[in-house]
C-alpha atoms as a PDB file:
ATOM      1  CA  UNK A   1      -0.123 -19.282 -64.887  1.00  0.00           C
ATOM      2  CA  UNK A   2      -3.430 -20.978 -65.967  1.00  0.00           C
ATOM      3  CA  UNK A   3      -6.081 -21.672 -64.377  1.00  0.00           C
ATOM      4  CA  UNK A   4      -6.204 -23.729 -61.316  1.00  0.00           C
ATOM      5  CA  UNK A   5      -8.452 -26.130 -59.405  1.00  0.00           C
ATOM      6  CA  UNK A   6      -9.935 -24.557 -56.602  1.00  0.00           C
ATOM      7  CA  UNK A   7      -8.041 -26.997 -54.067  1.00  0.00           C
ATOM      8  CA  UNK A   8      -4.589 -26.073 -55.744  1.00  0.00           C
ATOM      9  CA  UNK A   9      -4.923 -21.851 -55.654  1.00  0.00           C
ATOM     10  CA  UNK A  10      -3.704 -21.831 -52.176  1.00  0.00           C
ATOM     11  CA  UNK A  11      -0.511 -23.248 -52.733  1.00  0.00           C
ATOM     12  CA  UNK A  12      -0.019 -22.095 -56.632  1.00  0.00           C
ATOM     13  CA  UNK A  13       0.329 -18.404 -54.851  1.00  0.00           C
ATOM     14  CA  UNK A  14       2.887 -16.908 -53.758  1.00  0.00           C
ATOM     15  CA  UNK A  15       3.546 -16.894 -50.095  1.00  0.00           C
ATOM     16  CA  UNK A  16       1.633 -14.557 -47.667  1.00  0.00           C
ATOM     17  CA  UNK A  17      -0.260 -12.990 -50.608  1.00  0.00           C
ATOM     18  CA  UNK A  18      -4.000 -13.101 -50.523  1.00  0.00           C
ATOM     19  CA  UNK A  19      -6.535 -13.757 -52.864  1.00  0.00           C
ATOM     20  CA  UNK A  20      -8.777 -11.518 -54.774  1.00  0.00           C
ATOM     21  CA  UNK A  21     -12.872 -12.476 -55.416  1.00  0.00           C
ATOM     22  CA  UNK A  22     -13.985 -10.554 -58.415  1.00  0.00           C
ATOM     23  CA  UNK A  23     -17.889 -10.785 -59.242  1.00  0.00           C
ATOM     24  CA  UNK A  24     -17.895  -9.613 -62.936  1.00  0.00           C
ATOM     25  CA  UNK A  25     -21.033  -7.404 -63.941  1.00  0.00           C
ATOM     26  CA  UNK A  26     -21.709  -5.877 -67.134  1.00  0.00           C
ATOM     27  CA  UNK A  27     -21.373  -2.813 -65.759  1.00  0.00           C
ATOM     28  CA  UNK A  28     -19.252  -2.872 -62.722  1.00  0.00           C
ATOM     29  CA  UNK A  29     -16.183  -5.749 -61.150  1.00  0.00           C
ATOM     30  CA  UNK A  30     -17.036  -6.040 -57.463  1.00  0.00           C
ATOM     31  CA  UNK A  31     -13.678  -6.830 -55.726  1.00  0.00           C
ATOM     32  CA  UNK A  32     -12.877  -8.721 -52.398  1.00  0.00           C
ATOM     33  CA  UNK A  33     -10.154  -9.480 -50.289  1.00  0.00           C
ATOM     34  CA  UNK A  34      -9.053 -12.269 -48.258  1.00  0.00           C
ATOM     35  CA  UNK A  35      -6.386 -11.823 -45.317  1.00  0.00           C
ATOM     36  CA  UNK A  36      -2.995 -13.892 -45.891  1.00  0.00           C
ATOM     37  CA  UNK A  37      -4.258 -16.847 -43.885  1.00  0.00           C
ATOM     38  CA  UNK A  38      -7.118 -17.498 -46.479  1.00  0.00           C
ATOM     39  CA  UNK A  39      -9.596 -17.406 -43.516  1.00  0.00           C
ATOM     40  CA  UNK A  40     -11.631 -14.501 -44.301  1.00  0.00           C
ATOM     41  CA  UNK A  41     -13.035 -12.354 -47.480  1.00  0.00           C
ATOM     42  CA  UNK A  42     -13.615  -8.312 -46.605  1.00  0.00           C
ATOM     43  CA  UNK A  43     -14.762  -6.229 -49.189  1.00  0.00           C
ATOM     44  CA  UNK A  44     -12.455  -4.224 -51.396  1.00  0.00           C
ATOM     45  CA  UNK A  45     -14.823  -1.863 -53.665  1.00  0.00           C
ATOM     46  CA  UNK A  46     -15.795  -1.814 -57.092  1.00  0.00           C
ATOM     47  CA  UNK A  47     -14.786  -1.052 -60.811  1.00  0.00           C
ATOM     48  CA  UNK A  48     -16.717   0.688 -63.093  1.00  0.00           C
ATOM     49  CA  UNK A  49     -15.987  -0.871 -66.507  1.00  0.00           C
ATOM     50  CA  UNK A  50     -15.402   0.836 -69.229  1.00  0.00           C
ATOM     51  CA  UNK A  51     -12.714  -0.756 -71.722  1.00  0.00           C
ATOM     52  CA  UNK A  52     -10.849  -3.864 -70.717  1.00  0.00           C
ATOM     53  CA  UNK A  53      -7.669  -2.250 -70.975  1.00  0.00           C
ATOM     54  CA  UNK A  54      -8.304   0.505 -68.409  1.00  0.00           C
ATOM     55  CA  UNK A  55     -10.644  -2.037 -66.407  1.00  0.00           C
ATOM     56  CA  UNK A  56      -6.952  -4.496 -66.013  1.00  0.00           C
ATOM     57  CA  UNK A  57      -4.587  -1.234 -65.070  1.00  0.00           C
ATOM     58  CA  UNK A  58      -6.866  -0.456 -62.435  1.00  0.00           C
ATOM     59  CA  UNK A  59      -7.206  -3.822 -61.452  1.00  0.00           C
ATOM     60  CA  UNK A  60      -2.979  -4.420 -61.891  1.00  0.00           C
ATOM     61  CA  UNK A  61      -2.783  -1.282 -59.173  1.00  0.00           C
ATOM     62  CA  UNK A  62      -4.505  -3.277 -57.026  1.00  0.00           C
ATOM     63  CA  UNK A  63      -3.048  -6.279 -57.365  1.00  0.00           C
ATOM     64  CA  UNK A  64      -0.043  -4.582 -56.671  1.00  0.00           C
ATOM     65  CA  UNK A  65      -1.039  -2.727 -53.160  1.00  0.00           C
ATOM     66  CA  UNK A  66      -2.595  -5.520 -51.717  1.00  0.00           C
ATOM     67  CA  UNK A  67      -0.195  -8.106 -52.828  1.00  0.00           C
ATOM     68  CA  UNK A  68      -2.665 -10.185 -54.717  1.00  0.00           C
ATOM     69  CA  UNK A  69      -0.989 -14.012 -55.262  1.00  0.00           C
ATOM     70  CA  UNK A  70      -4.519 -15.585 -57.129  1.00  0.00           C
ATOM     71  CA  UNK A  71      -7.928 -14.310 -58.118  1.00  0.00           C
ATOM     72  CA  UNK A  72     -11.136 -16.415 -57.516  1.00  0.00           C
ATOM     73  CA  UNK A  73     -13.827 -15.065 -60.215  1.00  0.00           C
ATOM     74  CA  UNK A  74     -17.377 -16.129 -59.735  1.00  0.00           C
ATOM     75  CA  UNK A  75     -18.779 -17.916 -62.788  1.00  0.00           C
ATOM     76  CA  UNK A  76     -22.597 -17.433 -63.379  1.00  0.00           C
ATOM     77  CA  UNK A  77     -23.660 -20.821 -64.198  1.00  0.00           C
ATOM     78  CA  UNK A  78     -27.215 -20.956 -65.227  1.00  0.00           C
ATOM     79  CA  UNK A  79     -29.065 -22.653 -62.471  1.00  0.00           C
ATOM     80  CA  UNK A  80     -29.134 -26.116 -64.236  1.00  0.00           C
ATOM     81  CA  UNK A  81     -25.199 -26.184 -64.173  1.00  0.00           C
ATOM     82  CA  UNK A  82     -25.239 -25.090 -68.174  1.00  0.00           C
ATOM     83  CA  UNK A  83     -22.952 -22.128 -69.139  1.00  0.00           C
ATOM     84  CA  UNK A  84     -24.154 -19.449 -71.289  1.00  0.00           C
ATOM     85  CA  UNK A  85     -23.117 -16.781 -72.649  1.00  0.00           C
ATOM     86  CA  UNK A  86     -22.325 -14.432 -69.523  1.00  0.00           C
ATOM     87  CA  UNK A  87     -19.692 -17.846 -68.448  1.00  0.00           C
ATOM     88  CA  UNK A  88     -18.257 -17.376 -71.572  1.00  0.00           C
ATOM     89  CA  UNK A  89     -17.524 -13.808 -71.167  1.00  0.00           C
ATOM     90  CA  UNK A  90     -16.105 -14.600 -67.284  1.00  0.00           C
ATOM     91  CA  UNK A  91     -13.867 -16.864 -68.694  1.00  0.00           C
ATOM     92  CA  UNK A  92     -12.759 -14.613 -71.366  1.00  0.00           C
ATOM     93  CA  UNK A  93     -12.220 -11.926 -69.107  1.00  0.00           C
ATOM     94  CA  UNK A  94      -9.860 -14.299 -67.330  1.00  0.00           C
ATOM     95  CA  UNK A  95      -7.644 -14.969 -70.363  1.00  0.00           C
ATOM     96  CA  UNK A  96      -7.267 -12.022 -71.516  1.00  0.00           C
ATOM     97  CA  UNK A  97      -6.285 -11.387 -67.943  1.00  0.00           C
ATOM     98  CA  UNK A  98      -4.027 -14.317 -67.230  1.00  0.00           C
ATOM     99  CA  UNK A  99      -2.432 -12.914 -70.688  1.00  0.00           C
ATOM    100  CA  UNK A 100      -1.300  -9.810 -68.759  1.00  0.00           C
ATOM    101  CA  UNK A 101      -0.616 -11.186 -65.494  1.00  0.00           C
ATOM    102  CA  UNK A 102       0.894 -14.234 -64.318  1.00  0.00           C
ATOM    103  CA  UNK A 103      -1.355 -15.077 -61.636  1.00  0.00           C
ATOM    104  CA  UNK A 104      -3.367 -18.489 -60.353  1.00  0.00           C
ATOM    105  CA  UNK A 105      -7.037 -17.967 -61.046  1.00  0.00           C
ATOM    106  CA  UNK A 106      -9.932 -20.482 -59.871  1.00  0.00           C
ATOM    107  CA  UNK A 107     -13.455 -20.306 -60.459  1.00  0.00           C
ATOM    108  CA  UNK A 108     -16.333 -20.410 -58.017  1.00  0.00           C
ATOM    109  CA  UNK A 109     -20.004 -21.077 -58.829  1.00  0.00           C
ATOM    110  CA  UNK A 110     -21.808 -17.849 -58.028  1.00  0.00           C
ATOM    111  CA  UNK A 111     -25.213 -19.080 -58.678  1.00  0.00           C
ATOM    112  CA  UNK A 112     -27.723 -16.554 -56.836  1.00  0.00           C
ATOM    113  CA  UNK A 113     -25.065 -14.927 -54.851  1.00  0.00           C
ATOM    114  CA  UNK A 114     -26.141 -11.417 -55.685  1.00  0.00           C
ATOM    115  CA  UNK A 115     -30.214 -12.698 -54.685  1.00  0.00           C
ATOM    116  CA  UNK A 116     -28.581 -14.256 -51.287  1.00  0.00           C
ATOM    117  CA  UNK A 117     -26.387 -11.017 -50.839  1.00  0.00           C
ATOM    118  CA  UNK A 118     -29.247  -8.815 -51.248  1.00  0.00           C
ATOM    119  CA  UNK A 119     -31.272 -10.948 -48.871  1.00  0.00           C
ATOM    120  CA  UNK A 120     -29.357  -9.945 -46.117  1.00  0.00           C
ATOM    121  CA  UNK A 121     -29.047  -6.643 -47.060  1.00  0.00           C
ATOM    122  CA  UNK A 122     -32.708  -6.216 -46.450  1.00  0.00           C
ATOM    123  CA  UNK A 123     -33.789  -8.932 -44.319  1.00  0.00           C
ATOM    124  CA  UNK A 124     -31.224  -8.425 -41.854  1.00  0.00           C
ATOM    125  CA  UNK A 125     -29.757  -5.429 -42.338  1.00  0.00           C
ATOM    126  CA  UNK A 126     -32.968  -2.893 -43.691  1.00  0.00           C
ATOM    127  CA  UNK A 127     -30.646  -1.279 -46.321  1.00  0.00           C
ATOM    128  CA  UNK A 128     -32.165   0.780 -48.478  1.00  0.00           C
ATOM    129  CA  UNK A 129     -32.274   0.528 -52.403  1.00  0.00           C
ATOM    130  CA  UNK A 130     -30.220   3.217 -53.186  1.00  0.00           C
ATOM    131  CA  UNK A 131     -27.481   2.004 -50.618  1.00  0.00           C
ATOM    132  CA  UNK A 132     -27.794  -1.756 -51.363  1.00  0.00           C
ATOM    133  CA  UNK A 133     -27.013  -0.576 -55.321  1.00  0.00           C
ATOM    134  CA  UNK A 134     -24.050   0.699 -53.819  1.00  0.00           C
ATOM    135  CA  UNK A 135     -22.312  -2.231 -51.954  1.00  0.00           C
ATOM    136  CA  UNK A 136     -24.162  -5.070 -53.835  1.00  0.00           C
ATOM    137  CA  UNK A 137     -21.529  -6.032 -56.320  1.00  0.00           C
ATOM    138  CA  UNK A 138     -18.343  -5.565 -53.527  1.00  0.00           C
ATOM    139  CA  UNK A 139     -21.068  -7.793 -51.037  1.00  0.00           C
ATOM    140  CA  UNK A 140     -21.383 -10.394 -53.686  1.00  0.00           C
ATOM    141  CA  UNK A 141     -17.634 -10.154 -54.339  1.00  0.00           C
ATOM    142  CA  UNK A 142     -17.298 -11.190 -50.820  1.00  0.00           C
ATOM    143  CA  UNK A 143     -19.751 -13.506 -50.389  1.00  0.00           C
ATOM    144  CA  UNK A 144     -18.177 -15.583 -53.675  1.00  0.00           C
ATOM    145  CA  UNK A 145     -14.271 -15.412 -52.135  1.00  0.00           C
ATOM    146  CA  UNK A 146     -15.593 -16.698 -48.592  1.00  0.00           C
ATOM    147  CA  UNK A 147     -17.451 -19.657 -50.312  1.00  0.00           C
ATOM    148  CA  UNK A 148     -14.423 -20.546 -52.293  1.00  0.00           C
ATOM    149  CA  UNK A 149     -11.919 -19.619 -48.896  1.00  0.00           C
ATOM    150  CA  UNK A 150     -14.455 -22.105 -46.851  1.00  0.00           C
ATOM    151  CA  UNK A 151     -14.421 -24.729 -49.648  1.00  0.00           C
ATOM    152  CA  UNK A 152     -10.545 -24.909 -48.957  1.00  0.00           C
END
């Protein structure tokens, strides 16, 4: 499977499978999780990467506990709408992922997700820097797959 239009993921998957939000970092994959209804994103944890070989297994587990039917991978478009070089890597990630895995993938425009998740975390929730460092990337996971889930 290719990738798909946003408005097509939810019926390119297989029934009563969920979708998974991964925020790509250079050092870490923040995962998410939406419930089969496509209502709501939880988080799900993180990856540390290493190589892209190990990084998929790990990922390929998961997609096999939770019963992953698409993956919605935030795309860090630079703020004028260009893509640079950290798109191209997302999207290169995602073939050599859709090589492995037959699986609808969409992307979602995470443009300052990670400066509107940490917002919270300390406007509204007075997290400290050493804890925010270790939910931001599975926050911004989930803040990415409830954009996308809402946009449907």
């Amino acid at each position: 499977m290719a990738e798909v239009i946003l408005a097509k993921i939810a019926k390119s998957r297989k029934p009563e499978s969920r979708l998974m939000g991964l925020d790509l970092g250079s050092k870490t994959i923040g995962l998410a999780l939406s419930d089969v209804s496509l209502m709501i994103a939880s988080p799900l944890g993180t990856i540390k990467r290493t190589k892209f070989t190990h990084d998929v297994e790990t990922l390929e587990a998961l997609i096999d506990e939770h019963d992953v039917g698409g993956f919605i991978l935030g795309l860090p478009l630079n703020m004028d709408g260009s893509e640079g070089p950290r798109c191209q890597s997302t999207r290169q990630f995602a073939i050599n992922l859709l090589e492995r895995r037959d699986i609808p993938l969409a992307f979602w425009d995470e443009r300052l997700s990670t400066v509107a998740v940490e917002r919270i975390l300390i406007d509204e929730i007075d997290m400290t820097r050493k804890r925010r460092a270790k939910v931001i990337d599975k926050a911004a996971a989930t803040y990415i797959l409830q954009g996308a889930l809402d946009a449907l």
